[in-house]
Protein backbone atom coordinates (compact mmCIF):
# COMPACT_ATOMS: atom_id res chain seq x y z
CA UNK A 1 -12.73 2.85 3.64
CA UNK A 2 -9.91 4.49 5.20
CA UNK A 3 -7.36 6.34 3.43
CA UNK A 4 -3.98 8.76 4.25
CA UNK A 5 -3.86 11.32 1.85
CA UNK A 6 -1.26 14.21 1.49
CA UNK A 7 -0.89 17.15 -0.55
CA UNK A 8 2.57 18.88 -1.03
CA UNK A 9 3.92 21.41 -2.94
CA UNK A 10 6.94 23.42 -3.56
CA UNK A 11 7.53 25.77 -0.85
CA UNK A 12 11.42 26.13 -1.07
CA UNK A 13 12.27 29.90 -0.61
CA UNK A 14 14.98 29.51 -2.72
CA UNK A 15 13.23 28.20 -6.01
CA UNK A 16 10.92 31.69 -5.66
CA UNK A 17 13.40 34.05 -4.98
CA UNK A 18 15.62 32.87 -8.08
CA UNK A 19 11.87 32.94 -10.42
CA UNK A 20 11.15 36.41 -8.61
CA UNK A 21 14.78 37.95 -9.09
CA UNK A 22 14.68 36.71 -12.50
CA UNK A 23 11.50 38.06 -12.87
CA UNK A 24 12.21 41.64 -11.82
CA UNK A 25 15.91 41.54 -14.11
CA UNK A 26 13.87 40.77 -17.31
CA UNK A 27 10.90 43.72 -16.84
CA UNK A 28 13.76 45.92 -15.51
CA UNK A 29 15.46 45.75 -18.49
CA UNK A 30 12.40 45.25 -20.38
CA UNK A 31 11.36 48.92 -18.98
CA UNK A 32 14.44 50.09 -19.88
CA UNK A 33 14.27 49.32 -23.74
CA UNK A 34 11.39 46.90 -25.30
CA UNK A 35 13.41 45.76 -28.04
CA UNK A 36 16.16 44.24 -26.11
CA UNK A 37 15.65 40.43 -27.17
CA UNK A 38 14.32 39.46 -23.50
CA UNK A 39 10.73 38.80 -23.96
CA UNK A 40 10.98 35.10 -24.72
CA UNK A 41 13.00 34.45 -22.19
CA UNK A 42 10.76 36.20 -20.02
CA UNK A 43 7.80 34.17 -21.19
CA UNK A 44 9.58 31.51 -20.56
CA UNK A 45 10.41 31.96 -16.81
CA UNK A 46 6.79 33.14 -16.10
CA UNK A 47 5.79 30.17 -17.82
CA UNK A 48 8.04 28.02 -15.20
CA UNK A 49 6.65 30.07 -12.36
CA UNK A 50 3.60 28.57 -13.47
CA UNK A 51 4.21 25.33 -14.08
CA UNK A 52 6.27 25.34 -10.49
CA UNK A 53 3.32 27.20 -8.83
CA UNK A 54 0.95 24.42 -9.99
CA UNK A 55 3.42 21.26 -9.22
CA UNK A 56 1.98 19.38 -6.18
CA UNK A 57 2.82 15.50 -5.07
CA UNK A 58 -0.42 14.48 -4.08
CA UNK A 59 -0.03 10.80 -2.50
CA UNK A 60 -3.38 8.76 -1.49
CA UNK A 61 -3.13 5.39 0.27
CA UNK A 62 -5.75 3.05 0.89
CA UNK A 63 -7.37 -0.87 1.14
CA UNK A 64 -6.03 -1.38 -2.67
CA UNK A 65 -2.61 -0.03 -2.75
CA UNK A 66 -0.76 3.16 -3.05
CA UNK A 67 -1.81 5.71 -5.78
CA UNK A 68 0.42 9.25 -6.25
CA UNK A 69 0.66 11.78 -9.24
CA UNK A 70 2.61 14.52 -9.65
CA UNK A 71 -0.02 17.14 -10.92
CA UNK A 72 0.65 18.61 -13.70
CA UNK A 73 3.33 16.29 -15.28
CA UNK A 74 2.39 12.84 -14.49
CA UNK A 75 -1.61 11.89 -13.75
CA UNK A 76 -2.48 9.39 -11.25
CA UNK A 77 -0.97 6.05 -10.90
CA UNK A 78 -1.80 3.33 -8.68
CA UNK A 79 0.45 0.36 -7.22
CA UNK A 80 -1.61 -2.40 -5.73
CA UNK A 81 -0.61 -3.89 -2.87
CA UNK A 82 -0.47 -7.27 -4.47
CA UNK A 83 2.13 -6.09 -6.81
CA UNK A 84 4.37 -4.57 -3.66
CA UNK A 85 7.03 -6.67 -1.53
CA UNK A 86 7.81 -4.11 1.19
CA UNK A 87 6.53 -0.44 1.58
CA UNK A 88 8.60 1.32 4.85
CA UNK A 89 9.11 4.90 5.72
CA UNK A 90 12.78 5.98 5.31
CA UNK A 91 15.31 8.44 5.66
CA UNK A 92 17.54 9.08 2.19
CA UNK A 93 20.11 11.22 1.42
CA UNK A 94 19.72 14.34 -0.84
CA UNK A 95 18.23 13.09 -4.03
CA UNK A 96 17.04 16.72 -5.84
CA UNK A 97 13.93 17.54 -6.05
CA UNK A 98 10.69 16.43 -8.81
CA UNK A 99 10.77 13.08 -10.51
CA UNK A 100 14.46 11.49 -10.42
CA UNK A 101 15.87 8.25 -11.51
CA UNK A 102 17.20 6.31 -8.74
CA UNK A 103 18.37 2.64 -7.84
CA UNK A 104 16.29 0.48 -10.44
CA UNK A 105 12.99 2.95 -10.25
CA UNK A 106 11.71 5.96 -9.75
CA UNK A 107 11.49 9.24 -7.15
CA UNK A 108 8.86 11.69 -6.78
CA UNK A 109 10.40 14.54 -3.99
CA UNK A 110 8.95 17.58 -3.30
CA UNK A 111 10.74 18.42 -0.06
CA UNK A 112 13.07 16.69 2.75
CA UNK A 113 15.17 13.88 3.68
CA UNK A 114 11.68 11.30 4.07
CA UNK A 115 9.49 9.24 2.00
CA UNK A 116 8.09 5.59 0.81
CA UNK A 117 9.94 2.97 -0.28
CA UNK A 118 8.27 0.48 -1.90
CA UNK A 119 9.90 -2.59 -3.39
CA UNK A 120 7.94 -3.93 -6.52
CA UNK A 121 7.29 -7.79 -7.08
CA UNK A 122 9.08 -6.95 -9.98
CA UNK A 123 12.20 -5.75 -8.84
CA UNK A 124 11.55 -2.06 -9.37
CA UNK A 125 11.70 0.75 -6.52
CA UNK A 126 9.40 3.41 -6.08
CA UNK A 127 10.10 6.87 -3.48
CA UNK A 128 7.25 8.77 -3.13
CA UNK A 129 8.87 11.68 -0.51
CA UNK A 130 6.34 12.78 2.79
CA UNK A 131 5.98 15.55 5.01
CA UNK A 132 3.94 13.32 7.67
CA UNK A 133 6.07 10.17 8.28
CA UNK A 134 4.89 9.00 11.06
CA UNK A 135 1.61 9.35 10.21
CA UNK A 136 1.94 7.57 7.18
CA UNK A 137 4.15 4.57 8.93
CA UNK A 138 1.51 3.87 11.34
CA UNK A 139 -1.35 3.70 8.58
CA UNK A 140 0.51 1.42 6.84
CA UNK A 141 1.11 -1.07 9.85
CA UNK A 142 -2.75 -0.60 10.65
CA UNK A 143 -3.28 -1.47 6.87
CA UNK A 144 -1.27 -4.75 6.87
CA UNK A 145 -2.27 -5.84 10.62
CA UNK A 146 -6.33 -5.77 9.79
């Protein structure tokens, strides 16, 4: 059984250098005097450092439908392709980044403009965001051809 499978994760410059420069402010000043009220906030960020470093959008689709998680907040889910209308590779304007509400469903975006929109039997949406577009377009047209 054939399968395209991707794995992505944050890798946004930005999102570090704000953890890292956060980082260094709090044991700066931690250094500097212990019982300055910091260290909870400081667990905190190096607990979303964590959390951010461990984040990935894995995305696995095969014969029975389309299955995605975002690892460590949401486990795997599967849509089967008899319970999806129309699954195309798009472009979409800035939409954040993680799991966002949009247009009657749901968005999982790690990075970029590109992703898969699938329209539910039901009426519900569902963007799961892609580093390999093309890729994933043509496995889906050899998927629905065979």
């Amino acid at each position: 059984m054939q399968a395209f499978t991707e794995t992505q994760r944050f890798r946004q410059w930005w999102i570090w250098a704000l953890l890292l420069f956060s980082l260094v402010a709090m044991v700066m000043a931690l250094l500097k005097d212990p019982s300055v009220g910091l260290w909870l906030p400081f667990i905190l960020v190096v607990g979303a450092v964590g959390l951010i470093a461990s984040m990935r959008l894995d995305t696995r689709v095969d014969e029975q439908g389309v299955h995605y998680r975002f690892f460590s907040v949401i486990p795997w889910r599967m849509v089967p392709w008899s319970a999806i209308k129309t699954a195309d590779v798009r472009s979409y304007g800035f939409i954040g980044y993680g799991i966002r509400w949009i247009f009657d469903g749901w968005a999982y975006n790690i990075a970029g403009n590109k992703g898969l929109m699938i329209d539910k039997a039901d009426g519900r949406k569902l963007l799961i965001g892609t580093q390999r577009p093309d890729e994933l377009q043509q496995f889906i047209q050899q998927l629905t051809t065979s």
